[in-house]
Protein backbone atom coordinates (compact mmCIF):
# COMPACT_ATOMS: atom_id res chain seq x y z
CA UNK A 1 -10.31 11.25 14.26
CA UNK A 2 -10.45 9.71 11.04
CA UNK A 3 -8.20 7.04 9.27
CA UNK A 4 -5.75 7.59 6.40
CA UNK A 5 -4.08 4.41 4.91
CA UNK A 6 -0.90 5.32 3.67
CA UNK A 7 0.89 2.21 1.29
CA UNK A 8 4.43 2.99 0.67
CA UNK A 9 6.04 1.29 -2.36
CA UNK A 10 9.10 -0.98 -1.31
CA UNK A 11 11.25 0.37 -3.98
CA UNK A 12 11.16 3.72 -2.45
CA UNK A 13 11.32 3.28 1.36
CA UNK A 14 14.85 3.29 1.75
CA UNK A 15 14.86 6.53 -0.07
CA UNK A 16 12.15 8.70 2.13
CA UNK A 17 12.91 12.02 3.72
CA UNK A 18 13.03 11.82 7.66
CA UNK A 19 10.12 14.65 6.69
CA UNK A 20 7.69 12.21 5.47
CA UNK A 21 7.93 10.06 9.04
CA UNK A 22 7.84 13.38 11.48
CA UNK A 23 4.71 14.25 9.02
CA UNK A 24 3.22 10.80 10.75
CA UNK A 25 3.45 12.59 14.36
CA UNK A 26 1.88 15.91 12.73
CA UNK A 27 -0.86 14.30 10.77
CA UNK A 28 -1.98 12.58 14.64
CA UNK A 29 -1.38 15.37 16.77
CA UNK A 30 -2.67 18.52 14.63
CA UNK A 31 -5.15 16.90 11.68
CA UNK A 32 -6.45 14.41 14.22
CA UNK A 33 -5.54 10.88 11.46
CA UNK A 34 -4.54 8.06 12.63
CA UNK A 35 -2.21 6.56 10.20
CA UNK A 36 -1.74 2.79 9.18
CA UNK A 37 1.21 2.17 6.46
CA UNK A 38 1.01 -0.82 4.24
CA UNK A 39 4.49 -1.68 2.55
CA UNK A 40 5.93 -3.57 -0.12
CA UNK A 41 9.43 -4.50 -0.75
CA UNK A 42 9.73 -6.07 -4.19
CA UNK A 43 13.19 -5.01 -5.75
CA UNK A 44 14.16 -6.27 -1.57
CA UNK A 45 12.37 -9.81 -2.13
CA UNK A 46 14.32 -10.03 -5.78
CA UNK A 47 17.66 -9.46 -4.33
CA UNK A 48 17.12 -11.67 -1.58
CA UNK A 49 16.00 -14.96 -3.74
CA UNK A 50 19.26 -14.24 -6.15
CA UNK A 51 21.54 -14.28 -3.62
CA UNK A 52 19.53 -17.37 -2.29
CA UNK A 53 19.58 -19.03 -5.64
CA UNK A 54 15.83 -19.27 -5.83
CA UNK A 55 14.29 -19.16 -8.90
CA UNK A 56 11.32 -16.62 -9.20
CA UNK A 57 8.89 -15.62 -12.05
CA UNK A 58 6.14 -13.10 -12.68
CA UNK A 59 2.37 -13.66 -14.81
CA UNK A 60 0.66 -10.70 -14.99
CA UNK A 61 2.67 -8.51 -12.36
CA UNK A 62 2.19 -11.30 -9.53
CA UNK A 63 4.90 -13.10 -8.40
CA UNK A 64 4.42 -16.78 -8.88
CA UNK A 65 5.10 -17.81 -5.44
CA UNK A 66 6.31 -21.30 -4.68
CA UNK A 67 6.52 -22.76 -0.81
CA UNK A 68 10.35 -21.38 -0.83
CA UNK A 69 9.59 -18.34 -2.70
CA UNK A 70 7.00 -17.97 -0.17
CA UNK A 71 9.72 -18.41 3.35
CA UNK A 72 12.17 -15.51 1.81
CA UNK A 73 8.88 -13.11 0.84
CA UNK A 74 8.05 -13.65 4.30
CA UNK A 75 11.63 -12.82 5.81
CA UNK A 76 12.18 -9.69 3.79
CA UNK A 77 8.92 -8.27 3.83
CA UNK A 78 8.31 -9.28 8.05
CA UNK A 79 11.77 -9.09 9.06
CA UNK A 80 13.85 -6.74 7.15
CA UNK A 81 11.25 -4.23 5.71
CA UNK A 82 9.06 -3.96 7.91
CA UNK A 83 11.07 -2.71 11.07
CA UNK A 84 13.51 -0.79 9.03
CA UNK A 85 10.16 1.47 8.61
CA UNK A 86 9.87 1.13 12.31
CA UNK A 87 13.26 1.56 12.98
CA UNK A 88 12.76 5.10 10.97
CA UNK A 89 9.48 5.95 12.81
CA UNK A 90 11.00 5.34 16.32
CA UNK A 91 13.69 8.04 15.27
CA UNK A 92 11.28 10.76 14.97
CA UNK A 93 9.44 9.92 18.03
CA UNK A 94 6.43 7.97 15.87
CA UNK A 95 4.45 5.17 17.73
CA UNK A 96 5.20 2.60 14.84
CA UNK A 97 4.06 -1.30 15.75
CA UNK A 98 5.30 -3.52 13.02
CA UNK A 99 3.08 -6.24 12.25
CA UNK A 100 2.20 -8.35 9.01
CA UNK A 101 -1.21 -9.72 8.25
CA UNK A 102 -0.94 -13.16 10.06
CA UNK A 103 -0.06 -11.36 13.38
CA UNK A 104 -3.68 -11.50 15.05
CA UNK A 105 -5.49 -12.59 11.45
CA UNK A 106 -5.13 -9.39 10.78
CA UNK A 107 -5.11 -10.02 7.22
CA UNK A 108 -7.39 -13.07 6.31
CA UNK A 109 -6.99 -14.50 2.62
CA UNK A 110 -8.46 -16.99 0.25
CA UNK A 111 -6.00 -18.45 -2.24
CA UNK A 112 -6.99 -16.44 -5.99
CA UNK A 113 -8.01 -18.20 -8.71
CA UNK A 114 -5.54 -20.56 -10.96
CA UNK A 115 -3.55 -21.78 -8.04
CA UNK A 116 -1.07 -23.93 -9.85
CA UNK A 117 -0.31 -20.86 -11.94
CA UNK A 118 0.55 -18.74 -9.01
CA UNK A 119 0.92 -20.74 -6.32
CA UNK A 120 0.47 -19.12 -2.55
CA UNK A 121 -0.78 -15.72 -3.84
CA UNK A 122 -3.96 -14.75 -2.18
CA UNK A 123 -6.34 -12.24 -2.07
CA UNK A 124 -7.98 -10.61 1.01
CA UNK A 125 -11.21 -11.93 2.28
CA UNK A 126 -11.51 -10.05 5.45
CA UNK A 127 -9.12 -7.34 7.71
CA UNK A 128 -9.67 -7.37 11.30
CA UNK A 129 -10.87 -3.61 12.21
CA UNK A 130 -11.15 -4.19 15.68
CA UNK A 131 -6.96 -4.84 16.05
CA UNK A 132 -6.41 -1.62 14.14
CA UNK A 133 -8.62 0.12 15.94
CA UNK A 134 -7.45 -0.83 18.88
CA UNK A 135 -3.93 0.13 18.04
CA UNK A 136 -4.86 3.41 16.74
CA UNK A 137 -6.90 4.29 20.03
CA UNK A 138 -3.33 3.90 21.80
CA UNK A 139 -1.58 6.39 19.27
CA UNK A 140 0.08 3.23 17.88
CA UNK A 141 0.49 3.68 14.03
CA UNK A 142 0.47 0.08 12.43
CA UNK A 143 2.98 -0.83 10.08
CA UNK A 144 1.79 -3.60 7.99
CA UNK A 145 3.31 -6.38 5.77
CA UNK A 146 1.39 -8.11 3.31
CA UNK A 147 1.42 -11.95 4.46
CA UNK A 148 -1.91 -12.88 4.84
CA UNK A 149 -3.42 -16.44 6.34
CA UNK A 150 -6.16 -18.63 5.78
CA UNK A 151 -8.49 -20.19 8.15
CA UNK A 152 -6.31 -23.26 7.91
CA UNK A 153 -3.55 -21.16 8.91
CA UNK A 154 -1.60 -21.29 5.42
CA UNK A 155 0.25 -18.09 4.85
CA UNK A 156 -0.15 -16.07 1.48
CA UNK A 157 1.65 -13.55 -0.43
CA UNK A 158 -0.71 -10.23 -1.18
CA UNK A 159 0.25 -7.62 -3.88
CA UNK A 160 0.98 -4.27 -1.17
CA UNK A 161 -1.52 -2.55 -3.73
CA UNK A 162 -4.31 -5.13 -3.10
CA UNK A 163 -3.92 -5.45 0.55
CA UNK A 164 -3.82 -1.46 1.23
CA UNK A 165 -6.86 -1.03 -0.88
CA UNK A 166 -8.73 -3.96 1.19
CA UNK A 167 -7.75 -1.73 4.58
CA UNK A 168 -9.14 1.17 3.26
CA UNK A 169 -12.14 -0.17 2.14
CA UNK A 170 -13.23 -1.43 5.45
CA UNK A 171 -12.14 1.12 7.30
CA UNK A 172 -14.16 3.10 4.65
CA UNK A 173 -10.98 5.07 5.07
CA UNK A 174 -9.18 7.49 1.78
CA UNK A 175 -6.02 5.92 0.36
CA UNK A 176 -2.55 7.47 -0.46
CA UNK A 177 -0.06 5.65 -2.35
CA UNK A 178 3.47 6.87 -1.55
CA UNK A 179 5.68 6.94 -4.95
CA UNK A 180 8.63 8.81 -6.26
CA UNK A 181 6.70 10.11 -9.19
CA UNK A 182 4.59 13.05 -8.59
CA UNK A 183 0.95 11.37 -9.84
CA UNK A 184 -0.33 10.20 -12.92
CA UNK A 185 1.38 11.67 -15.72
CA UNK A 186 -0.76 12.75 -19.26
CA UNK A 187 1.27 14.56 -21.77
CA UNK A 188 4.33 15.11 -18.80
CA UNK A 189 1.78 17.15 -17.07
CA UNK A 190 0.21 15.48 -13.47
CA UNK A 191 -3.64 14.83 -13.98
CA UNK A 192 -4.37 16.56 -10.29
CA UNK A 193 -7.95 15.07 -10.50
CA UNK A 194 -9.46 12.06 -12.14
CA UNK A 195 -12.43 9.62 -11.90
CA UNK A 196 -12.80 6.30 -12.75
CA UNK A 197 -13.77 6.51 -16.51
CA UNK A 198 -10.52 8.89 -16.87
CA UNK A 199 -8.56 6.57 -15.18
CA UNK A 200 -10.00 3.58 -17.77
CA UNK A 201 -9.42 5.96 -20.76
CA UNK A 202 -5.52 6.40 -19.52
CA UNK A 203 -5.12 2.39 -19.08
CA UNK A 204 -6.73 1.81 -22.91
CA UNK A 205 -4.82 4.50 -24.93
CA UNK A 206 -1.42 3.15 -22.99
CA UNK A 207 -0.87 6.95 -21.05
CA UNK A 208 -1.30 4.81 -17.79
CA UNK A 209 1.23 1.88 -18.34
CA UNK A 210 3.28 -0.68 -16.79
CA UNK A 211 3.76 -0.39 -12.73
CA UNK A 212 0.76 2.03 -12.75
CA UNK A 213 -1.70 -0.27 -13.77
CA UNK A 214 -2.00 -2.37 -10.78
CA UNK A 215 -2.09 0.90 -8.52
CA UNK A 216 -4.82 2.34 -9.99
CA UNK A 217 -6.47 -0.56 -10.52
CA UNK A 218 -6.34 -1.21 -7.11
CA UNK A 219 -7.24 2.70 -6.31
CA UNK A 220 -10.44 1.67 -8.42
CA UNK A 221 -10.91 -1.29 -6.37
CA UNK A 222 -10.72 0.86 -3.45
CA UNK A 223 -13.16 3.28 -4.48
CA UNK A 224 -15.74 1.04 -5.11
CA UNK A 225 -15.46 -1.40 -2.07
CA UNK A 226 -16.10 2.10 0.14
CA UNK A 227 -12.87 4.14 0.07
CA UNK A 228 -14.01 8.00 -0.18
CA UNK A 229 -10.74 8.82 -2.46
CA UNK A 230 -7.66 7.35 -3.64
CA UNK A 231 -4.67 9.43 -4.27
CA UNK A 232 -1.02 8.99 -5.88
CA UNK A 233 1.87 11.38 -3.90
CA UNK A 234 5.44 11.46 -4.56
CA UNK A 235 6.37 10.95 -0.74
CA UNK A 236 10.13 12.01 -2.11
CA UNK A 237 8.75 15.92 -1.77
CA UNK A 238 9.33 17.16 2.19
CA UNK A 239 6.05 17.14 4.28
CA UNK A 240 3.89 15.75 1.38
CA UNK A 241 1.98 14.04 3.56
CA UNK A 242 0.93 17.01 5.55
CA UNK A 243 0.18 19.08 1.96
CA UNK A 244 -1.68 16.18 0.97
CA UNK A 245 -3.69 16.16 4.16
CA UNK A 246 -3.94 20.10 4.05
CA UNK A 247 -6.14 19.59 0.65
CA UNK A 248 -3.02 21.24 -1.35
CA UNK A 249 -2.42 20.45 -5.18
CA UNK A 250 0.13 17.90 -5.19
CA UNK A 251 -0.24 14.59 -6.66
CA UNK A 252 -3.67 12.73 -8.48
CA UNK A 253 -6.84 12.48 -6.39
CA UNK A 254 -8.90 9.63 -7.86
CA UNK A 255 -12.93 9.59 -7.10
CA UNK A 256 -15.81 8.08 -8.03
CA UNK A 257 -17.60 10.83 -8.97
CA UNK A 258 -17.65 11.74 -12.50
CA UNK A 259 -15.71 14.83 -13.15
CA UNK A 260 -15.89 17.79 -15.60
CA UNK A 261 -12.72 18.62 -17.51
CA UNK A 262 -13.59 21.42 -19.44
């Protein structure tokens, strides 16, 4: 069986067809995958420090995360997020443990650089294989937050991006980023296929702007920490994930390899 890290964006799990989690059970039983999801839950972790009255601030698409920023990150993403995806699994029979990445040091992070500008942001310095493994040998499909922790047991905020790119990597696994666009876009046509020069290209003439930066950034990131392919899929389309697995045209695969577009 081989491993397929799935990171679903936390704008759009709320909105996911009951297709896309009975695809889960499908991609196990007949494709032989075992699935691990890594979620966000931004637009979540906004509303929740408004109604809190906590202040909160972005520099350069990270959110500057103070101590109390960091508690109500933790309690959305953890707690509220994180088994409503569960919750959703359970209903269509799917083996879903919810977990974030302090639960068994899963997730182990260094704090990045320019602390005081960003405060408890980290980025991943190692992901224990051995708990996933062991979870996926039990037809367990782990359902992962992205709090990290340090060796002296501080807790850190991880873009979703960043930490599903760091799974993949060591599991050496291919990565599918769930959206509710249908890939990367050039002239309102989706690019099916491109490598990592395209993908540069698209970032410097502005075609690949905004949200999709740090995606395919981190798809690049991916790719070259070990990550065999990297792919965009709108996860709104019913049994997309099955399609996807199935080698069918939907979405952009991203690769390494250099590709002809003639």
């Amino acid at each position: 069986m081989s491993y397929l890290v799935i990171k679903c964006g936390g704008s759009i799990v709320e909105e996911l067809p009951s297709s896309f989690f009975s695809d889960l059970k499908k991609l196990q039983q007949i494709k032989q995958v075992k699935p691990i999801i890594v979620h966000g839950g931004g637009p979540m972790i906004t509303s929740q420090l408004k109604l809190m009255n906590v202040k909160t601030t972005f520099v350069n698409g990270l959110r500057v995360t103070t101590k109390e920023v960091l508690d109500v990150v933790e309690m959305v993403l953890s707690g509220s997020v994180n088994k409503q995806i569960v919750r959703r699994m359970l209903d269509q029979g799917v083996k879903g443990m919810g977990m974030s990445g302090v639960d068994g040091q899963l997730l182990q992070a260094v704090p990045i650089k320019e602390t005081d500008k960003y405060g408890y942001v980290g980025q991943i310095k190692s992901v224990n294989v051995k708990l996933l493994e062991s979870l996926a040998d039990q037809d367990y499909i782990p359902v992962i937050s992205p709090i990290a922790i340090s060796e002296d047991h501080q807790h850190y905020n991880i873009n979703a991006d960043v930490a599903a790119a760091a799974i993949a990597a060591s599991l050496q696994a291919p990565l599918c980023f769930i959206s509710d666009i249908p890939g990367v876009l050039v002239n309102d046509k989706v690019l099916h296929f491109a490598d990592q020069k395209k993908i540069e290209q698209l970032i410097q003439n502005q075609t690949i702007n905004g949200g999709m930066i740090p995606k395919v950034k981190a798809a690049l990131s991916a790719l070259n920490a070990g990550a065999p392919e990297v792919s965009i899929v709108n996860g709104m389309d019913h049994h997309a994930l099955v399609d996807f697995v199935q080698g069918k045209r939907i979405g952009t695969r991203i690769q390494l390899r250099e590709i002809s577009y003639v």
